[in-house]
C-alpha atoms as a PDB file:
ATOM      1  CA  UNK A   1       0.000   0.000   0.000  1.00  0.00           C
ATOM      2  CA  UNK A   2       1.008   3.921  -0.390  1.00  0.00           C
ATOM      3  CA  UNK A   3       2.133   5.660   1.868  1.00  0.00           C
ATOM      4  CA  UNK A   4       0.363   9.306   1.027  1.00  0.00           C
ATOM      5  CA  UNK A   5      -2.553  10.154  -0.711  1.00  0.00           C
ATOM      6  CA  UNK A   6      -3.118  12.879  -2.190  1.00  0.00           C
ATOM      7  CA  UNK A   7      -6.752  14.273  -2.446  1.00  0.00           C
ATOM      8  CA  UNK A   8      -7.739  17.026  -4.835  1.00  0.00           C
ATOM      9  CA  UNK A   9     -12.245  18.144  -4.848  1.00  0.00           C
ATOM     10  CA  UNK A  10     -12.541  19.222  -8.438  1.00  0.00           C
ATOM     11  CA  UNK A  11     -15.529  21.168 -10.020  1.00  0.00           C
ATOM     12  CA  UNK A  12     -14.996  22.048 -13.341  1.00  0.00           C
ATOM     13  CA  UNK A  13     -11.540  22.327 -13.551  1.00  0.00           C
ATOM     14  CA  UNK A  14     -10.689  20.249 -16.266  1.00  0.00           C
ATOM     15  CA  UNK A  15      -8.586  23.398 -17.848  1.00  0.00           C
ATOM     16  CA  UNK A  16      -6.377  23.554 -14.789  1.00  0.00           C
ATOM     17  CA  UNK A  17      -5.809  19.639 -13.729  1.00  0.00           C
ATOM     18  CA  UNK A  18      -3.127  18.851 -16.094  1.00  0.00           C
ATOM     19  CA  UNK A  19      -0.863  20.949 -14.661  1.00  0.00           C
ATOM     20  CA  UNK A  20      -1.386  19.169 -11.168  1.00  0.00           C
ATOM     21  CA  UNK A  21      -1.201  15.947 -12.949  1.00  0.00           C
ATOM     22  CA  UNK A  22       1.992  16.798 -14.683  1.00  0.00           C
ATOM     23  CA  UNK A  23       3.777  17.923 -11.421  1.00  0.00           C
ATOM     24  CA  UNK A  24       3.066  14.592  -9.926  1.00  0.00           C
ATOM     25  CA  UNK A  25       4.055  12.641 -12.426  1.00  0.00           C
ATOM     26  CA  UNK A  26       7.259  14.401 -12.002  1.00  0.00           C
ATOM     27  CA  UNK A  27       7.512  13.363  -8.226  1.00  0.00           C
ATOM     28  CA  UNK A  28      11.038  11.676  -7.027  1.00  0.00           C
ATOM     29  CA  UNK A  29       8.938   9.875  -5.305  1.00  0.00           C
ATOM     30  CA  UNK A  30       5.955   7.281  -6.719  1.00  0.00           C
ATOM     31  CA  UNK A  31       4.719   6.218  -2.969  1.00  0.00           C
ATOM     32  CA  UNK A  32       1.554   8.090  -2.924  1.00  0.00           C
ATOM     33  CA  UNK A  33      -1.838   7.795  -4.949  1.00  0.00           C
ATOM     34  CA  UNK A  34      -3.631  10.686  -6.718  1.00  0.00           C
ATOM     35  CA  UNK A  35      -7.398  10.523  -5.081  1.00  0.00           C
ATOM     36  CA  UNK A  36      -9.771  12.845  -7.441  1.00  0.00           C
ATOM     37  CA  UNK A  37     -13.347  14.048  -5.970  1.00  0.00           C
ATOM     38  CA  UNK A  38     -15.248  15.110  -8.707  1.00  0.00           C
ATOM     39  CA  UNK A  39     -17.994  17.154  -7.038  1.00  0.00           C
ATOM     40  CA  UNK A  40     -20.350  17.134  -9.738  1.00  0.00           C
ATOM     41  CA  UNK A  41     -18.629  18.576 -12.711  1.00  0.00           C
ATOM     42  CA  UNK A  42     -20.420  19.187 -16.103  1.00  0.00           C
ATOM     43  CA  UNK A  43     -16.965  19.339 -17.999  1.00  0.00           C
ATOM     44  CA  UNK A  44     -14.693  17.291 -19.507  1.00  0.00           C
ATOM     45  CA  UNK A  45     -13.478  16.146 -16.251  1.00  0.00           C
ATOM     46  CA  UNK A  46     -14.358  12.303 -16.515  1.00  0.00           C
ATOM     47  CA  UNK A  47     -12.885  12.023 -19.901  1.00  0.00           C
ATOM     48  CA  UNK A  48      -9.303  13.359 -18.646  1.00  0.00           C
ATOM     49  CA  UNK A  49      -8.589  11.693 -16.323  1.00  0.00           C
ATOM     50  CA  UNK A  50     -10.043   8.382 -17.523  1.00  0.00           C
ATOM     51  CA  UNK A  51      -6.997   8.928 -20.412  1.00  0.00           C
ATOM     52  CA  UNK A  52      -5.000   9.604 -17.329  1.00  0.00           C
ATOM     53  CA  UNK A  53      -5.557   6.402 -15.258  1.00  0.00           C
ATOM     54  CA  UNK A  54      -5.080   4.333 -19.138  1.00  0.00           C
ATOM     55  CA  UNK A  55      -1.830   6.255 -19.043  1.00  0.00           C
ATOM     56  CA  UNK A  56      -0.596   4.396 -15.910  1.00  0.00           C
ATOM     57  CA  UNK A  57       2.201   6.682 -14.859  1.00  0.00           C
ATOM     58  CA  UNK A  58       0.735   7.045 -11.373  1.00  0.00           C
ATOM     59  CA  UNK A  59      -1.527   5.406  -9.560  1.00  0.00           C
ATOM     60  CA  UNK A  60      -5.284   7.250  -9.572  1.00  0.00           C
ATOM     61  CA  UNK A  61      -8.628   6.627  -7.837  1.00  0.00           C
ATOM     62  CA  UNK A  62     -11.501   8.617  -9.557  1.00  0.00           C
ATOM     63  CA  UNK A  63     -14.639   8.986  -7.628  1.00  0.00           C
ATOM     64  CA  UNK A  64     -17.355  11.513  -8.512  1.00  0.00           C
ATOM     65  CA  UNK A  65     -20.415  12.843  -6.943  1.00  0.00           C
ATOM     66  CA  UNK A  66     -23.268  14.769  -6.861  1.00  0.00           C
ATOM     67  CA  UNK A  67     -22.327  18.529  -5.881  1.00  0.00           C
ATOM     68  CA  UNK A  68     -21.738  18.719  -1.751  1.00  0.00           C
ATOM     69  CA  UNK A  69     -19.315  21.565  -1.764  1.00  0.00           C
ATOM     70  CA  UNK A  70     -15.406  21.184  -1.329  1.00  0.00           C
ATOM     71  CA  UNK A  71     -16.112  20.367   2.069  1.00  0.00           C
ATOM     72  CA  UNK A  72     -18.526  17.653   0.951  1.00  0.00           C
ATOM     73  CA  UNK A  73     -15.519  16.495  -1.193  1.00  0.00           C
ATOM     74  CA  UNK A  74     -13.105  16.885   1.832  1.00  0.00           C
ATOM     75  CA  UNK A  75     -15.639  14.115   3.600  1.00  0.00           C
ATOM     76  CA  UNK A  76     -15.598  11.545   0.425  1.00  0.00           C
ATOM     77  CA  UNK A  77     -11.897  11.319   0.711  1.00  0.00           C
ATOM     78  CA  UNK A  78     -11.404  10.696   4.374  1.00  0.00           C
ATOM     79  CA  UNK A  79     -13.800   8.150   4.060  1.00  0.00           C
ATOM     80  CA  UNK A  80     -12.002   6.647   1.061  1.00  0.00           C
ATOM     81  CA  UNK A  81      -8.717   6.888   2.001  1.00  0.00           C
ATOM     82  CA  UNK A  82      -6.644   3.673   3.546  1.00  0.00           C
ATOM     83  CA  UNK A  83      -2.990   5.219   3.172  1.00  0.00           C
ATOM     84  CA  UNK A  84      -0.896   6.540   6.504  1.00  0.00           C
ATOM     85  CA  UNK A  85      -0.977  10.022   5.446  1.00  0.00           C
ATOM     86  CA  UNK A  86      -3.476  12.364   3.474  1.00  0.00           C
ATOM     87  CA  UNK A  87      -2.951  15.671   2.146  1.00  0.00           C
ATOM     88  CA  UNK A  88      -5.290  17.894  -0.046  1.00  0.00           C
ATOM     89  CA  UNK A  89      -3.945  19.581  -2.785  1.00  0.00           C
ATOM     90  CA  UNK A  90      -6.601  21.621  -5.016  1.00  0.00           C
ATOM     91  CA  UNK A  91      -7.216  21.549  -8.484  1.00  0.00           C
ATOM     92  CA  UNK A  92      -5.018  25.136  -9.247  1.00  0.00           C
ATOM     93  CA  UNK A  93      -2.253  24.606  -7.288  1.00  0.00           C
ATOM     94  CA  UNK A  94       0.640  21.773  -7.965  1.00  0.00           C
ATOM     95  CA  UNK A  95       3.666  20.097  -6.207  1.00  0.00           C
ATOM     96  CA  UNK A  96       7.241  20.962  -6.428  1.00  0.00           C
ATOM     97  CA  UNK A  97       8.690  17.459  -7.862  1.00  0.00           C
ATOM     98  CA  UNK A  98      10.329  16.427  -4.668  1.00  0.00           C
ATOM     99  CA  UNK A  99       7.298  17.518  -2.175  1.00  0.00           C
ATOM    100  CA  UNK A 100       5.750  13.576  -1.726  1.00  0.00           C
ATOM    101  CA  UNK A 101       9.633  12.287  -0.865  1.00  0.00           C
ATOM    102  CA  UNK A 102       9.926  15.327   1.764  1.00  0.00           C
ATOM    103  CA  UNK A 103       7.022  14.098   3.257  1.00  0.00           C
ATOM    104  CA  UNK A 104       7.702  10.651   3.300  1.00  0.00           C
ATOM    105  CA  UNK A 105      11.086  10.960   4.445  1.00  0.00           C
ATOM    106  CA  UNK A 106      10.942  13.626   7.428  1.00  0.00           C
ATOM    107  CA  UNK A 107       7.292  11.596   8.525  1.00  0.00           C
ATOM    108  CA  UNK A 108       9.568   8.379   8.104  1.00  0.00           C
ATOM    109  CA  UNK A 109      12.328   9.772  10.292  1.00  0.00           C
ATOM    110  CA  UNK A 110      10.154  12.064  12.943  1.00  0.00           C
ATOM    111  CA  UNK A 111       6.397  10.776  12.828  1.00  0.00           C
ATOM    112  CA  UNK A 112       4.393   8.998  15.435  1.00  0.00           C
ATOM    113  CA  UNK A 113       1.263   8.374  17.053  1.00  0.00           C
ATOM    114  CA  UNK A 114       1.797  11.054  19.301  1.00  0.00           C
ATOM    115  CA  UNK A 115       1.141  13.688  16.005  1.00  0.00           C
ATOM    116  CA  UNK A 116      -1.175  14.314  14.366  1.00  0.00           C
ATOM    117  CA  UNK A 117       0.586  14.798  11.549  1.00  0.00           C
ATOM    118  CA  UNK A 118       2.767  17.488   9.996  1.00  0.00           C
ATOM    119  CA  UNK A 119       2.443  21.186   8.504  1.00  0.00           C
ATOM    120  CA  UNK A 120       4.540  22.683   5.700  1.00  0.00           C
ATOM    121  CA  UNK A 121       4.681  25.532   3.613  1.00  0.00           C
ATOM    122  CA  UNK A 122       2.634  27.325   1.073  1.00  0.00           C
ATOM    123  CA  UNK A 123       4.414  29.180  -1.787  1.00  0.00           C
ATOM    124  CA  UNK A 124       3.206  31.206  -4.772  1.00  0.00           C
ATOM    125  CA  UNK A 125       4.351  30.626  -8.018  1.00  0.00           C
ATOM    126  CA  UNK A 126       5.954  34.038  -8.250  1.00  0.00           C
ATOM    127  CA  UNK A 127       7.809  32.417  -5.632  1.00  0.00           C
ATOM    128  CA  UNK A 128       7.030  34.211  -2.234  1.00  0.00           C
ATOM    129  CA  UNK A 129       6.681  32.282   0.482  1.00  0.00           C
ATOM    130  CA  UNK A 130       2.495  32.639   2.071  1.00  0.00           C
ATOM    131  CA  UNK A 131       2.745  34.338   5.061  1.00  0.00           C
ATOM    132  CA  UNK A 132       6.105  33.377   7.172  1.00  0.00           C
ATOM    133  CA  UNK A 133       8.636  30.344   7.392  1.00  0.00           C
ATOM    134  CA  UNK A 134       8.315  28.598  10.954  1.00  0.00           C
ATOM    135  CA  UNK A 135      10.330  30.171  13.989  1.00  0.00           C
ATOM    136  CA  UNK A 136      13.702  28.400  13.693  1.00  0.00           C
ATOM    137  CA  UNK A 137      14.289  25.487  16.718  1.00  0.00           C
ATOM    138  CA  UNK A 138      10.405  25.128  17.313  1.00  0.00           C
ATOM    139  CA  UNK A 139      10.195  21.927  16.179  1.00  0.00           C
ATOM    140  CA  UNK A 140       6.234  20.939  17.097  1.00  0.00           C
ATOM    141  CA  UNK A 141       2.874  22.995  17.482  1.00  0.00           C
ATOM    142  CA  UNK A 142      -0.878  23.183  16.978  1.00  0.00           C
ATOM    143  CA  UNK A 143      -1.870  25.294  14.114  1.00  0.00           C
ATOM    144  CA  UNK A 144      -4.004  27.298  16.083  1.00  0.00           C
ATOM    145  CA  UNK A 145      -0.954  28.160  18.660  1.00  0.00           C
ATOM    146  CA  UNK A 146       0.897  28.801  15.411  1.00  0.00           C
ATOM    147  CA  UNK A 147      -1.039  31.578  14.203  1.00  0.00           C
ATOM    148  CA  UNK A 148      -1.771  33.390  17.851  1.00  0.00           C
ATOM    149  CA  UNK A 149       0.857  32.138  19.851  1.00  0.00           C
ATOM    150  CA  UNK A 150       4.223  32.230  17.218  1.00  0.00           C
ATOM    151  CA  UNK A 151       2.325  34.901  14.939  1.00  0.00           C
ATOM    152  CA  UNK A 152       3.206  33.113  12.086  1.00  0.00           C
ATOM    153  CA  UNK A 153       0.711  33.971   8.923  1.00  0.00           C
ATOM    154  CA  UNK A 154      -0.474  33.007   6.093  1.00  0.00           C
ATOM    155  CA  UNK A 155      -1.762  29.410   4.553  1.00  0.00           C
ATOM    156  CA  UNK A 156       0.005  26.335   5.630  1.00  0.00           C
ATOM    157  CA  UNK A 157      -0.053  22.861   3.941  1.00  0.00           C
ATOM    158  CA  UNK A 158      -1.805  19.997   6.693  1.00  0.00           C
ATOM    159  CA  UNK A 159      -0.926  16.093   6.088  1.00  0.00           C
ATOM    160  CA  UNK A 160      -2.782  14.805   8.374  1.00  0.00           C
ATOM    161  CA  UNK A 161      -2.335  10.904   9.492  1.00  0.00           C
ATOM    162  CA  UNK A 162      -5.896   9.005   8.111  1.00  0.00           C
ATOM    163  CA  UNK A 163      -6.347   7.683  10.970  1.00  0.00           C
ATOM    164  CA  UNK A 164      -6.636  10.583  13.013  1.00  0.00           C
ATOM    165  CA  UNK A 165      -8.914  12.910  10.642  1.00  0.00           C
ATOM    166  CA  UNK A 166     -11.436   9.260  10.757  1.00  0.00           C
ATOM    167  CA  UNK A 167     -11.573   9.714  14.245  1.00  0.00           C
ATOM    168  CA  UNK A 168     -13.483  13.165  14.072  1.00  0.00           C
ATOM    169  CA  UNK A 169     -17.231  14.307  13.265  1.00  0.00           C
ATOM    170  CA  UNK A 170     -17.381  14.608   9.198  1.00  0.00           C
ATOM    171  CA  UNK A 171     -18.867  18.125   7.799  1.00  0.00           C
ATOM    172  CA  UNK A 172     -21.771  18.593   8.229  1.00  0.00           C
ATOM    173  CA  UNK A 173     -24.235  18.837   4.826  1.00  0.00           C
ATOM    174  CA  UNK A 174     -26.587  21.479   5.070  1.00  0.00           C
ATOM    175  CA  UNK A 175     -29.361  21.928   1.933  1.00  0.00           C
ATOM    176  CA  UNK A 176     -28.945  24.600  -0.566  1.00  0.00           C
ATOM    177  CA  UNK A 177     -25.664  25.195   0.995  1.00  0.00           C
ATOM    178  CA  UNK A 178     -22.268  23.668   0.321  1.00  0.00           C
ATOM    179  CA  UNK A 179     -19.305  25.701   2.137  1.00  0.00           C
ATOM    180  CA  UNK A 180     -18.296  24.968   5.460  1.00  0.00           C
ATOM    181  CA  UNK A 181     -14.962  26.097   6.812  1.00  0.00           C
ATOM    182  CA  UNK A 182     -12.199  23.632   6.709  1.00  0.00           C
ATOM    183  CA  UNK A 183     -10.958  24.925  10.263  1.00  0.00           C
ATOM    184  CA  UNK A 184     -14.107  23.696  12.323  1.00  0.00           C
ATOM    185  CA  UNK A 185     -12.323  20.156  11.980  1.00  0.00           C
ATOM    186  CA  UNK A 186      -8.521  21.832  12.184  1.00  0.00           C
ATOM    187  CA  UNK A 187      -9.961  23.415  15.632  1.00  0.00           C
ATOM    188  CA  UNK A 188     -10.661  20.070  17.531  1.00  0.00           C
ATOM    189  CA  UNK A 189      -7.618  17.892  16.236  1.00  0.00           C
ATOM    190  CA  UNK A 190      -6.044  20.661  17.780  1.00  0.00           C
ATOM    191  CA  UNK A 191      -7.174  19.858  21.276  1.00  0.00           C
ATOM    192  CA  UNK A 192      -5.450  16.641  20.931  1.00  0.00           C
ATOM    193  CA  UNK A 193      -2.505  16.685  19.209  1.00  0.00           C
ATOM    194  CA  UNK A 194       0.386  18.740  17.873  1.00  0.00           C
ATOM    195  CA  UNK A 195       1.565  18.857  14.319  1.00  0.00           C
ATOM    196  CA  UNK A 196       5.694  18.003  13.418  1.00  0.00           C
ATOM    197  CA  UNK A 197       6.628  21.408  12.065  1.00  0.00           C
ATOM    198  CA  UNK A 198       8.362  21.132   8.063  1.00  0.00           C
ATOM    199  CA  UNK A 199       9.872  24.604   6.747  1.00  0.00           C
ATOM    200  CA  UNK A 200       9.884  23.154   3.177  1.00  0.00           C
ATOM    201  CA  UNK A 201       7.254  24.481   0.373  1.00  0.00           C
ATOM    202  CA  UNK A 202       4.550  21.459  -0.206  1.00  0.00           C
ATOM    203  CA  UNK A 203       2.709  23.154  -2.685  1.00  0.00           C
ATOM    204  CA  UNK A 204       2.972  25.895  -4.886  1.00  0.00           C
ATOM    205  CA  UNK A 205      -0.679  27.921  -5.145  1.00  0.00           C
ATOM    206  CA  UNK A 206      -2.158  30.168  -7.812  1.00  0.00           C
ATOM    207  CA  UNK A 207      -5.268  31.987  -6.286  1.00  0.00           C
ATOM    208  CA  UNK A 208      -8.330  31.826  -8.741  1.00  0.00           C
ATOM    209  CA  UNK A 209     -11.015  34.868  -9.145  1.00  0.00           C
ATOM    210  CA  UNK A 210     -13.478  32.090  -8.761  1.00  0.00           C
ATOM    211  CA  UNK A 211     -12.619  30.670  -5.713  1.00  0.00           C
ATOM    212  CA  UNK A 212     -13.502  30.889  -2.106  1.00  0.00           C
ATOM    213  CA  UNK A 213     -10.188  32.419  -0.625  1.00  0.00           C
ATOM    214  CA  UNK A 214     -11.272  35.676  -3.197  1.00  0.00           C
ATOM    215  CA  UNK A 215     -14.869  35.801  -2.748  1.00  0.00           C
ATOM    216  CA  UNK A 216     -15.492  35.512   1.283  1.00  0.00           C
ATOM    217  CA  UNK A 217     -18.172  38.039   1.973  1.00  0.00           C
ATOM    218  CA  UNK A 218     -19.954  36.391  -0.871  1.00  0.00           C
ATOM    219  CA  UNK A 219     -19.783  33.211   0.945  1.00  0.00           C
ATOM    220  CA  UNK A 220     -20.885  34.679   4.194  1.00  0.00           C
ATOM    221  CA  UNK A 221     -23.900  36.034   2.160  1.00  0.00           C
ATOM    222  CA  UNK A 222     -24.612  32.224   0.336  1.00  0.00           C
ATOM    223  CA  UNK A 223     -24.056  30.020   2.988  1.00  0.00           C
ATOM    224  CA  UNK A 224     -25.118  30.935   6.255  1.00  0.00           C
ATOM    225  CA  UNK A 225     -25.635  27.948   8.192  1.00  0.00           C
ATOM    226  CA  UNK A 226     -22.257  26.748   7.279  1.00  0.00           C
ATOM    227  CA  UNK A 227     -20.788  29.467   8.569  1.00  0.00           C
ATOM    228  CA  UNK A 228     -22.764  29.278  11.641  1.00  0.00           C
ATOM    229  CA  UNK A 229     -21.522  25.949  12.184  1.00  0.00           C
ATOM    230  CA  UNK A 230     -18.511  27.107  12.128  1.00  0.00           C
ATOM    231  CA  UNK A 231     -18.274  29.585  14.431  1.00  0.00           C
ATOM    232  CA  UNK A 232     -19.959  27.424  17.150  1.00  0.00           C
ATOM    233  CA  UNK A 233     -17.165  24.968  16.900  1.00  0.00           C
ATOM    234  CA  UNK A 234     -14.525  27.338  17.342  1.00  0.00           C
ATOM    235  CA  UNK A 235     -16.229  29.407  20.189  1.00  0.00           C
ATOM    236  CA  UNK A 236     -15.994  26.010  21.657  1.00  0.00           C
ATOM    237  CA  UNK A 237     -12.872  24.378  20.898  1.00  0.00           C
ATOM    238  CA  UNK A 238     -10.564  27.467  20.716  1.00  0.00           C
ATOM    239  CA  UNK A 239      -8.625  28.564  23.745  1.00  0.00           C
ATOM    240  CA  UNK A 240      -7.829  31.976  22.877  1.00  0.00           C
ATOM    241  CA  UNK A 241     -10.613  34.718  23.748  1.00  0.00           C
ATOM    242  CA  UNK A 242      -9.954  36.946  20.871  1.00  0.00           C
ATOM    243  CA  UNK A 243     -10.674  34.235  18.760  1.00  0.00           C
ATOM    244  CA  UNK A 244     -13.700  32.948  20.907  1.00  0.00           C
ATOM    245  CA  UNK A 245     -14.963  37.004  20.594  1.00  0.00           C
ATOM    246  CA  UNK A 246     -14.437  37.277  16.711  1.00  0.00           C
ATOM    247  CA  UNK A 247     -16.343  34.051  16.426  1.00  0.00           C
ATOM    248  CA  UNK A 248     -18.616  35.378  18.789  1.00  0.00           C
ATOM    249  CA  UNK A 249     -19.299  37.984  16.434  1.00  0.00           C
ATOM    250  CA  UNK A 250     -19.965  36.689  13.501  1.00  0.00           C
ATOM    251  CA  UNK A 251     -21.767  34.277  14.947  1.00  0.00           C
ATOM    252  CA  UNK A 252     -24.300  36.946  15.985  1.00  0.00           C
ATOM    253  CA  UNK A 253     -24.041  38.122  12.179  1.00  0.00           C
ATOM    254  CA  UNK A 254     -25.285  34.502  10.963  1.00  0.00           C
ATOM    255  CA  UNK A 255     -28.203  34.015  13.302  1.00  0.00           C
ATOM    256  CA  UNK A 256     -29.396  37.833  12.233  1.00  0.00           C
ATOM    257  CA  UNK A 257     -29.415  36.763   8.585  1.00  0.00           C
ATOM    258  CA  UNK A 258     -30.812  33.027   9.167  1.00  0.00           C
ATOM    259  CA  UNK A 259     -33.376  35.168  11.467  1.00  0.00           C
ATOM    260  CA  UNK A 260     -32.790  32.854  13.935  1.00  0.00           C
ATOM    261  CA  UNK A 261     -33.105  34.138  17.128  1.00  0.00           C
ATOM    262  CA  UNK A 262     -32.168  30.968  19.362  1.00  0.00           C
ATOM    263  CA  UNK A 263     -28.323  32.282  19.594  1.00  0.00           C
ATOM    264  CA  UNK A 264     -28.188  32.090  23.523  1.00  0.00           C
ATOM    265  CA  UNK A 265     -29.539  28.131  23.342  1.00  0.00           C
ATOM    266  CA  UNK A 266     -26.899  25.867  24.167  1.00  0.00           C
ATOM    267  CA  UNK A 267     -24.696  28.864  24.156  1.00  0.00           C
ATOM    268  CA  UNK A 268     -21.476  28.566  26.373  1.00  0.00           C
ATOM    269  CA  UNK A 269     -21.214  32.389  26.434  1.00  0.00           C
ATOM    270  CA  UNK A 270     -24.534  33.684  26.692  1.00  0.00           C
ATOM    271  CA  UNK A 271     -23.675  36.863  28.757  1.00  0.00           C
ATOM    272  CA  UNK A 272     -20.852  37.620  26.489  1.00  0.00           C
ATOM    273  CA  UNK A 273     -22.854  37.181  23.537  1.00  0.00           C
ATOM    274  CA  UNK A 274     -25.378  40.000  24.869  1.00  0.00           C
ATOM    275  CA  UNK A 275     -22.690  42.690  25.163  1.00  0.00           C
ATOM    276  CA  UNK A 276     -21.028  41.722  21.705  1.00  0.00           C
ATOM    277  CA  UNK A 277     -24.663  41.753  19.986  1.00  0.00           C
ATOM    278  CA  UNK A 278     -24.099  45.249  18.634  1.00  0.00           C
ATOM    279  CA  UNK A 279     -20.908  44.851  16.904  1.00  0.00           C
ATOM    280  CA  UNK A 280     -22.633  41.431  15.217  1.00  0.00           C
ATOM    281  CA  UNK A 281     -25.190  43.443  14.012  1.00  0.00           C
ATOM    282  CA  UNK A 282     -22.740  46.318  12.966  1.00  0.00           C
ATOM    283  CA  UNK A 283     -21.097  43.344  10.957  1.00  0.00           C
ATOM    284  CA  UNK A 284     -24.215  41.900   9.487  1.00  0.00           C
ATOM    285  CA  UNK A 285     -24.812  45.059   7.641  1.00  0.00           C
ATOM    286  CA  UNK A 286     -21.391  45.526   6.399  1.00  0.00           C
ATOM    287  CA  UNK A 287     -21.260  41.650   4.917  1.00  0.00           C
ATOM    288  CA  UNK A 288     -24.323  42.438   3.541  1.00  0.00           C
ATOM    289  CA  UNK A 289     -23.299  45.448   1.457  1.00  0.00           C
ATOM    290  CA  UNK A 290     -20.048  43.849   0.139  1.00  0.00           C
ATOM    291  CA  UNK A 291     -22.067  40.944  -0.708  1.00  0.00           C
ATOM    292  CA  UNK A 292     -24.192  43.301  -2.203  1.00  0.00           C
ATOM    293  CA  UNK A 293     -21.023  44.740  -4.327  1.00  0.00           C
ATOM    294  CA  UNK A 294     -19.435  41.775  -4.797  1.00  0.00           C
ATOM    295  CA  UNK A 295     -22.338  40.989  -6.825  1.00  0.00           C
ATOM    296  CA  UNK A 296     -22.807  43.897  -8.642  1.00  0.00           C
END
């Protein structure tokens, strides 16, 4: 069996998956599969990669489904995967040649149950490095800790051991909606374990007008129960207050546009919730007229 997998949601993409599938058929190292989540694409999808699995230069399992959202997609492939380690790597963004033999090889040397896996970096293909390398001699962390506690910014590449994302709640589907963020699950293996810290570049990223990181206050707008979701999970799982408050915020925003007004049921903050009220409100109007713009 592999050792990696590497899963990549698609929707439509069929212009930009070649150039993922060209960068790992250039890997130094062949010890990973390619796992594709079609989520429902109307494109020629199907047809390329069914020419890519007759091609045979690396291994390829193909499923596709009816439209859930990337985080749908994210669900498919834990529950599909059967390889050690997992790592997503979307449809626009590729691998430098010798990113699955980094992995392998520091996991081989430095991995163990006690991790839940390990983080890298994210670079652009202008070649700037997202955000900041990790502080040098810090060897271990949570991600959360590594964005309050070290300050260090920007996107950060997860391989996560299989075993441990099976071990936690799966997204939940909501109808007529299908975002939910990625970090509601990031949040809770958190509380658990730390992640082996890798200053190499995993992936090289190329941010599209169409996607989610470039249209957020649309997403607010379009999928509100999502969001909700969560923000309740981090108000819960997070140990830092001024991420608890943020949360707290916008959580006040989503129940305001679901026009739900049960936010103080099962609420571990209810008191605090009350006094922040008026900025979530304050925010609920300003998401809704840059949705509006956005859209205009």
């Amino acid at each position: 069996m592999k050792k990696l997998t590497v899963f990549t949601p698609t929707y439509n993409r069929a212009h930009l998956l070649p150039r993922l599938y060209e960068s790992l058929c250039r890997q130094t190292s062949k010890d990973f599969l390619w796992l594709l989540i079609d989520d429902g694409s109307t494109d020629d999808t199907n047809a390329l990669v069914q020419d890519w699995m007759k091609e045979n230069k690396i291994e390829i399992q193909y499923i596709k489904q009816d439209n859930q959202g990337m985080h749908g997609a994210y669900n498919t492939a834990y529950d599909n995967t059967k390889t050690e380690l997992i790592v997503n790597i979307d449809s626009d963004d590729l691998m430098p040649d010798n990113a699955v033999e980094i992995i392998i090889d520091f996991w081989n040397l430095k991995g163990s149950e006690k991790y839940s896996g390990l983080v890298g970096l994210d670079k652009e293909m202008n070649g700037n490095i997202i955000g900041k390398k990790f502080p040098n001699g810090l060897k271990q962390s949570t991600l959360e800790d590594l964005y309050h506690k070290y300050e260090v910014p920007g996107d950060k590449k997860l391989v996560y051991r299989t075993e441990v994302v099976k071990s936690y709640p799966r997204y939940p589907l909501f109808p007529g909606e299908n975002f939910v963020p990625h970090g509601s699950l990031f949040v809770q293996i958190d509380k658990d374990y730390e992640l082996l810290l890798l200053n190499e570049v995993l992936v090289l990223v190329e941010y599209q007008d169409d996607g989610s990181s470039r249209n957020m206050f649309k997403q607010y707008r379009r999928f509100p129960q999502g969001f909700r979701y969560g923000r309740q999970i981090q108000i819960k799982y997070s140990k830092y207050w001024k991420v608890k408050i943020k949360n707290i915020i916008h959580l006040v925003a989503c129940h305001i546009q679901l026009k739900d007004w049960n936010i103080f049921k099962r609420n571990p903050y209810p008191i605090l919730t009350l006094i922040l009220s008026p900025l979530g409100l304050m925010l609920y109007f300003y998401i809704k007229k840059k949705g509006e713009i956005k859209n205009q």
